[in-house]
Protein backbone atom coordinates (compact mmCIF):
# COMPACT_ATOMS: atom_id res chain seq x y z
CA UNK A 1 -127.52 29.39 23.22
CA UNK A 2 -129.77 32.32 22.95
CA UNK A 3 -126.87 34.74 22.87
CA UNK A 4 -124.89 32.43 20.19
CA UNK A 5 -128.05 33.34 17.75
CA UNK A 6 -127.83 36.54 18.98
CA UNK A 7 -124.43 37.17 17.49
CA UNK A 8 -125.42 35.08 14.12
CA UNK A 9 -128.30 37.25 13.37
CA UNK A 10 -126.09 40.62 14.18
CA UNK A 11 -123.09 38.85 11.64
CA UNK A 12 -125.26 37.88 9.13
CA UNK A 13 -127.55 41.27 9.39
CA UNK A 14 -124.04 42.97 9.22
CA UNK A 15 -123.04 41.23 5.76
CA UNK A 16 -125.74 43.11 4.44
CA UNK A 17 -123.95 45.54 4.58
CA UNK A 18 -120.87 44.40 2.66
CA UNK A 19 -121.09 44.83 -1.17
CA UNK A 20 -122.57 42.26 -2.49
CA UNK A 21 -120.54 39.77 -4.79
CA UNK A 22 -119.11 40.71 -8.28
CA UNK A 23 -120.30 37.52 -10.26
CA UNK A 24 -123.72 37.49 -11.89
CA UNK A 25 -126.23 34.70 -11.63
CA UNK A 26 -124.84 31.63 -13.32
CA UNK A 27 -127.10 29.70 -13.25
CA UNK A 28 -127.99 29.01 -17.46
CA UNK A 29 -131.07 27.43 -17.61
CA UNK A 30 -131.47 24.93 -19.98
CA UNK A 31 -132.58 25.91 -23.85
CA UNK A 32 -135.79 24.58 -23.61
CA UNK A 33 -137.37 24.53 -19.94
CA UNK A 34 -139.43 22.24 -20.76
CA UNK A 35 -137.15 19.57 -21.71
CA UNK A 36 -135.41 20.08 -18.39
CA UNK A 37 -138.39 18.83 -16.56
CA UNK A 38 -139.25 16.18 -18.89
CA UNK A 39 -135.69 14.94 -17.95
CA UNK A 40 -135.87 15.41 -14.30
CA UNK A 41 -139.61 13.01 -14.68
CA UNK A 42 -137.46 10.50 -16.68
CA UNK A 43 -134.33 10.22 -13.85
CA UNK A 44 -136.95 10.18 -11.28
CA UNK A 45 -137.77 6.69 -12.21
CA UNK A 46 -134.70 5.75 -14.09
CA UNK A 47 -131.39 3.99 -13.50
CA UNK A 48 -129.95 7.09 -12.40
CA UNK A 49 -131.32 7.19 -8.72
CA UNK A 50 -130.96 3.75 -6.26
CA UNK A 51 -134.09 3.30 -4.88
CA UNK A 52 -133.21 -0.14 -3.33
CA UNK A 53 -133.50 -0.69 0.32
CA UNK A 54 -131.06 0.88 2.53
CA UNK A 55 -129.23 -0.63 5.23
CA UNK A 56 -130.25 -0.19 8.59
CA UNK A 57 -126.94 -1.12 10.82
CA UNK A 58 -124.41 1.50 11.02
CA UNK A 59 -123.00 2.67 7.55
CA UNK A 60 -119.55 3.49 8.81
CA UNK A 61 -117.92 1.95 5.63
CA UNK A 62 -115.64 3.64 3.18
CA UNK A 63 -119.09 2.93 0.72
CA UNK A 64 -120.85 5.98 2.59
CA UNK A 65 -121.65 9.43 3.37
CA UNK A 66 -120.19 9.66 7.15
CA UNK A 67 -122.55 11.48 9.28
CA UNK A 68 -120.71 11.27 12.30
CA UNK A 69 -119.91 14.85 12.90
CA UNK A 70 -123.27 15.73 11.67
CA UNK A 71 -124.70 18.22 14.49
CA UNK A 72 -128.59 17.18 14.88
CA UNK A 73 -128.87 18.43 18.57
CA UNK A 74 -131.65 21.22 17.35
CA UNK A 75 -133.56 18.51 15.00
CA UNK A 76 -136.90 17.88 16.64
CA UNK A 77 -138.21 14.18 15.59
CA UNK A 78 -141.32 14.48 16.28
CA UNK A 79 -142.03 17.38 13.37
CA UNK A 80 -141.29 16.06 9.37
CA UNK A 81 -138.15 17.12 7.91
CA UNK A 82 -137.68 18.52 4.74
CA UNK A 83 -134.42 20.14 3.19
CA UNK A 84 -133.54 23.11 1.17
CA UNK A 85 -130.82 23.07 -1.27
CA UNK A 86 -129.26 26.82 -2.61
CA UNK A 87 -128.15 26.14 -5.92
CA UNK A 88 -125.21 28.72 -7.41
CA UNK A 89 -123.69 30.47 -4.06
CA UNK A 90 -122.64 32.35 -2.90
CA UNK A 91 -124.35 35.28 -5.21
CA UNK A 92 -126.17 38.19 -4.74
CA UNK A 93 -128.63 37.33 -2.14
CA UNK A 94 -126.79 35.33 -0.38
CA UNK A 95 -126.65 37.64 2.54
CA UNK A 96 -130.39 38.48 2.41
CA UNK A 97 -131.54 34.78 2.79
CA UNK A 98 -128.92 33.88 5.92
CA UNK A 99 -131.04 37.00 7.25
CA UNK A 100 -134.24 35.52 7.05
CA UNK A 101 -132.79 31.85 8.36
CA UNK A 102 -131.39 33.77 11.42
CA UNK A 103 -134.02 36.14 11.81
CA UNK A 104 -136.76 33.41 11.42
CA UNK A 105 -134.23 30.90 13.91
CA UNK A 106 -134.13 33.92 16.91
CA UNK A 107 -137.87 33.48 17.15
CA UNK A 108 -138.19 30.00 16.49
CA UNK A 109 -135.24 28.52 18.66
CA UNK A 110 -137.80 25.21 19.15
CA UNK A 111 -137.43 24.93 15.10
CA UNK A 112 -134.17 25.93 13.93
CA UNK A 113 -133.81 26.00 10.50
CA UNK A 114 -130.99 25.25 8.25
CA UNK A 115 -130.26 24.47 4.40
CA UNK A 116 -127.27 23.08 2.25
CA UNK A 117 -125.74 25.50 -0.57
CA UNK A 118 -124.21 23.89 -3.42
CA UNK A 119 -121.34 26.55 -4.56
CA UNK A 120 -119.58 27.36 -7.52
CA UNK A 121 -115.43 27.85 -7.25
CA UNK A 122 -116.12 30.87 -9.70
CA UNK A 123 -117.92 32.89 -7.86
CA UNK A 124 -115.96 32.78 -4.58
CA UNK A 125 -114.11 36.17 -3.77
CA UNK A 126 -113.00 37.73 -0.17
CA UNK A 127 -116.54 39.63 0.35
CA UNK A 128 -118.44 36.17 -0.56
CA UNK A 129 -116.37 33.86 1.25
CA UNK A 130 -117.18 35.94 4.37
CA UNK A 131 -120.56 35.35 3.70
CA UNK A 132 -120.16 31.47 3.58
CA UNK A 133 -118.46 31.56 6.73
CA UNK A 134 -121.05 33.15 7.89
CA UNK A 135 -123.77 30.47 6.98
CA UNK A 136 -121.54 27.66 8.49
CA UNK A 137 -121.69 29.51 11.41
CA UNK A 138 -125.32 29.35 11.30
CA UNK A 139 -124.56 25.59 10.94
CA UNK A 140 -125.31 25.30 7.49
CA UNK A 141 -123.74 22.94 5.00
CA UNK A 142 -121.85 23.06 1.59
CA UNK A 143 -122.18 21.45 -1.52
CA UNK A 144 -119.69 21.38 -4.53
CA UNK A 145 -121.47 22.46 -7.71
CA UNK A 146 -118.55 22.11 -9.42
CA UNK A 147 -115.69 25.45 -10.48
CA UNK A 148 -117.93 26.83 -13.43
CA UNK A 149 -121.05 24.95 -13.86
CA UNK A 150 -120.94 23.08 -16.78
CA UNK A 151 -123.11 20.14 -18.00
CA UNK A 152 -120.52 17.51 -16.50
CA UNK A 153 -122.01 15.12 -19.51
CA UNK A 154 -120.41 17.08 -22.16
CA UNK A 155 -117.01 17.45 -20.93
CA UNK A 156 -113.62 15.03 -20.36
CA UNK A 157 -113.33 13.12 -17.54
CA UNK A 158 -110.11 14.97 -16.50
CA UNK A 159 -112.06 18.28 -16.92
CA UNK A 160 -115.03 17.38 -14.78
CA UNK A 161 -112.50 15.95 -11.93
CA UNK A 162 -110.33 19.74 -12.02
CA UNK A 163 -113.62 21.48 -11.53
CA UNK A 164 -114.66 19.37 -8.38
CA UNK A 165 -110.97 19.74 -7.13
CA UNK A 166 -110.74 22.84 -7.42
CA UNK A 167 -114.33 23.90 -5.49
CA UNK A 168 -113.67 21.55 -2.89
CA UNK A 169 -110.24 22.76 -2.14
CA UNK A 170 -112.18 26.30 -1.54
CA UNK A 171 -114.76 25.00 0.34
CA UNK A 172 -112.47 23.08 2.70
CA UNK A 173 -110.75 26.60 3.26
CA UNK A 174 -114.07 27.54 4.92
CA UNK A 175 -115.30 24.63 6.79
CA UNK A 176 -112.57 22.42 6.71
CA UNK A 177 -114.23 19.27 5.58
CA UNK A 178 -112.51 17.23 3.69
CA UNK A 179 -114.82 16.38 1.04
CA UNK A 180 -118.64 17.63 0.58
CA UNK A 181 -121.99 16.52 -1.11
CA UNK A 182 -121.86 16.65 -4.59
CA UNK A 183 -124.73 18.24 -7.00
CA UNK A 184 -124.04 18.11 -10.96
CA UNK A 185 -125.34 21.59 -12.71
CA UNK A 186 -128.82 21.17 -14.43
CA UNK A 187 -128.69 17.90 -12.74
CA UNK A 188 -127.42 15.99 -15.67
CA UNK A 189 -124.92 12.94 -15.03
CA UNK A 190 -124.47 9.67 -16.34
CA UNK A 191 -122.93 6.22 -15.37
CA UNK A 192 -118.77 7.67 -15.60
CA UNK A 193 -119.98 10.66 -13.21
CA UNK A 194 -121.46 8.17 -11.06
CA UNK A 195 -118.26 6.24 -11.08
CA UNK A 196 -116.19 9.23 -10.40
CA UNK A 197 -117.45 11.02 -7.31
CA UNK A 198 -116.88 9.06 -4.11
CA UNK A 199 -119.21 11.26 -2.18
CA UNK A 200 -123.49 11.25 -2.59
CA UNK A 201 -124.69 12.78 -5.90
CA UNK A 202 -128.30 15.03 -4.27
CA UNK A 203 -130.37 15.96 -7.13
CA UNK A 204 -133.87 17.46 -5.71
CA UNK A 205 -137.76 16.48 -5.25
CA UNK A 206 -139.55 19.74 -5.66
CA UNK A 207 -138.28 22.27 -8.23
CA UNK A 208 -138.85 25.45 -7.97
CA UNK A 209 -137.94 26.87 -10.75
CA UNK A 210 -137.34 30.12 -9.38
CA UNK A 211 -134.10 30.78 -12.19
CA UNK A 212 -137.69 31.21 -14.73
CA UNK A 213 -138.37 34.57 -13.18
CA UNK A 214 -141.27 32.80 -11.07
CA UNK A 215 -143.05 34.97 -8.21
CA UNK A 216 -142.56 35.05 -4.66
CA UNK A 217 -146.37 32.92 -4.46
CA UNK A 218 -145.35 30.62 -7.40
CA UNK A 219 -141.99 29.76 -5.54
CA UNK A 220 -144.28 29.43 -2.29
CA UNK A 221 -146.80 27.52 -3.88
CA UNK A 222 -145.48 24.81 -5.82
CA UNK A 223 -143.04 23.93 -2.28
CA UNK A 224 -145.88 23.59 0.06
CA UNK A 225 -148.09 22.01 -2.33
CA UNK A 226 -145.32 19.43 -2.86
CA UNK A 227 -143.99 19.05 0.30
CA UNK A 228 -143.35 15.76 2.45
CA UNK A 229 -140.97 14.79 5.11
CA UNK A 230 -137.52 13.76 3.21
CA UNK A 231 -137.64 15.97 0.56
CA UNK A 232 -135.22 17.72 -1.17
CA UNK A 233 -136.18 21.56 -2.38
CA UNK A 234 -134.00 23.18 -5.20
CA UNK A 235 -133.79 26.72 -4.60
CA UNK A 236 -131.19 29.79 -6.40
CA UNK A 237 -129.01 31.96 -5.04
CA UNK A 238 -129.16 35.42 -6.53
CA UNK A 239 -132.97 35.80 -7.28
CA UNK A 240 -134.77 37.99 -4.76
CA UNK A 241 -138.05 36.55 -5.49
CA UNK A 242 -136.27 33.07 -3.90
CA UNK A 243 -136.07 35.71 -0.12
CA UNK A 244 -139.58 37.22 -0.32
CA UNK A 245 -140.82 33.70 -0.61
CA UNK A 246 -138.73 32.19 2.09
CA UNK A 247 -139.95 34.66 4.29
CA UNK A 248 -143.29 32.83 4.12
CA UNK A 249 -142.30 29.04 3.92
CA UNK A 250 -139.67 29.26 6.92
CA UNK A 251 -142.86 29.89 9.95
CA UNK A 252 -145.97 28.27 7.25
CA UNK A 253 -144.04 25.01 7.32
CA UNK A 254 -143.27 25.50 11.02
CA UNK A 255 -146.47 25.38 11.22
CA UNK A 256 -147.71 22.50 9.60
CA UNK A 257 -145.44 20.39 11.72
CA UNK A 258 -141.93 20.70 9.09
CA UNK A 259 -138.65 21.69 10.09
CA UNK A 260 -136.01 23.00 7.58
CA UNK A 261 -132.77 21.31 7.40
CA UNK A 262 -129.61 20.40 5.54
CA UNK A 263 -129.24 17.32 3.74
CA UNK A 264 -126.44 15.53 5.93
CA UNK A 265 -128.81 16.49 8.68
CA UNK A 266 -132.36 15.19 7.13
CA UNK A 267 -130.40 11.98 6.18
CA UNK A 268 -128.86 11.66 9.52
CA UNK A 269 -132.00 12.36 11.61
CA UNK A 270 -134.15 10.05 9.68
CA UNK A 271 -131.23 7.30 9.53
CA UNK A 272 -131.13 7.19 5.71
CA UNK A 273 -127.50 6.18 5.00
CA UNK A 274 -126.34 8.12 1.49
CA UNK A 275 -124.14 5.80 -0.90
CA UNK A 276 -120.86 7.44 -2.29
CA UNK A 277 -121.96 7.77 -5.84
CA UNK A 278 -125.22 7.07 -5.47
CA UNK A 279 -127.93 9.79 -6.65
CA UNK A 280 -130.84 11.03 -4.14
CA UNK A 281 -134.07 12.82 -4.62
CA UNK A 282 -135.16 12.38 -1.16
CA UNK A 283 -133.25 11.05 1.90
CA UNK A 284 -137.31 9.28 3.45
CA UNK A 285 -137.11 8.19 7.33
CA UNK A 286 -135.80 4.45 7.72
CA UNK A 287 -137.66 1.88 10.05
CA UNK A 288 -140.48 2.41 12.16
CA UNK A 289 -139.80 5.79 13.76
């Protein structure tokens, strides 16, 4: 096992080396920032996210997320889980944070730590895709963030369904999984959107607003200030802040008893079935464990 994380950290140290991709951050913040958080506080506690009581039997029904194939050999239960999300991959530092993962994961090989990237179809090329490769080979997960990140609210219904075709026929090229977690740009969707995905909708718990030029301690700060087992952290590819700070968060939360995962793998663990079209800010343990 050793040896396998050997070989990830010398693949993923390699990438480095490989120019990094073409395609500019795309992430466009909203106008106002302020609004955008004003409107993640309202979905928080609106009709947006289900909040009822989840099932506790097996959810292998055609009405959820199947976690079957799920890997959670390396998830300790005893520590609190807490997942990171990597909005706009692959992009520029792509590379630099699988480093830290598998640097941080060859020293810590009690507290492996993963994270799901939500990619855009637009930025994929031949030098990126080898980098997502190389992060499911570090057993991480990916997201569809749709082909070129629009607000999904604004546009047809036959528009928003080409753009999540056409990512998730890329993605499947790389892991081949047949469909992925779903996370709408800016976070914005509405009742059709709900209606049209047939896979979980993950929006986030902490924001870290690292797109707002925000420092390696503000990043830092406002995650393990915030932090509790089943949340969901919104990070950025492309902002090199988002790596200096990881470099810190990865062994602090070790520390405080947290271990980094993906979503599939938080939800899994803490036997929180996902609803196809339902919309999550947290995936909290179920039952008494």
């Amino acid at each position: 096992m050793k040896k396998r994380f050997v070989y990830c950290c010398f693949l993923v140290y390699a990438l480095i080396n490989i120019a990094s991709c073409s395609h500019p951050s795309a992430q466009t913040p909203p106008s106002n920032p302020s609004n955008r958080l004003s409107l993640l506080n309202e979905a928080t506690f609106g009709e947006e996210f289900d909040f009822s009581p989840l099932p506790t039997t097996n959810p292998q029904t055609e009405s959820f997320w199947d976690v079957t194939n799920v890997d959670v050999s390396r998830i300790d239960l005893s520590k609190r889980l807490i997942a990171f999300t990597f909005d706009d991959a692959p992009s520029s530092t792509l590379e630099n944070v699988l480093a830290v993962f598998a640097s941080f994961n060859e020293s810590n090989p009690d507290c492996i730590a993963t994270a799901s990237l939500f990619c855009n179809g637009n930025r994929m090329d031949s030098s990126s895709l080898s980098a997502l490769s190389a992060a499911v080979t570090l057993g991480w997960e990916l997201g569809n963030h749709t082909y070129s990140h629009p607000d999904v609210t604004t546009i047809s219904l036959s528009q928003f369904q080409t753009e999540v075709k056409n990512t998730e026929n890329l993605l499947t090229q790389i892991d081949g999984k047949k469909s992925h977690l779903f996370r709408a740009p800016y976070g914005r969707i509405n009742a059709e959107i709900k209606q049209a995905v047939d896979v979980p909708i993950i929006d986030w718990t902490i924001d870290t607003l690292d797109w707002t030029n925000a420092t390696p301690d503000e990043i830092y700060d406002v995650v393990f200030q915030q932090k509790f087992a089943g949340a969901i952290v919104l990070m950025h590819d492309g902002y090199p802040n988002t790596v200096t700070a990881l470099k810190r968060l990865l062994p602090d939360l070790k520390n405080a008893g947290y271990q980094v995962t993906s979503v599939s793998q938080m939800a899994k663990a803490h036997q929180c079935p996902l609803k196809k079209g339902g919309a999550y800010i947290r995936a909290r343990k179920q039952g008494n464990g």
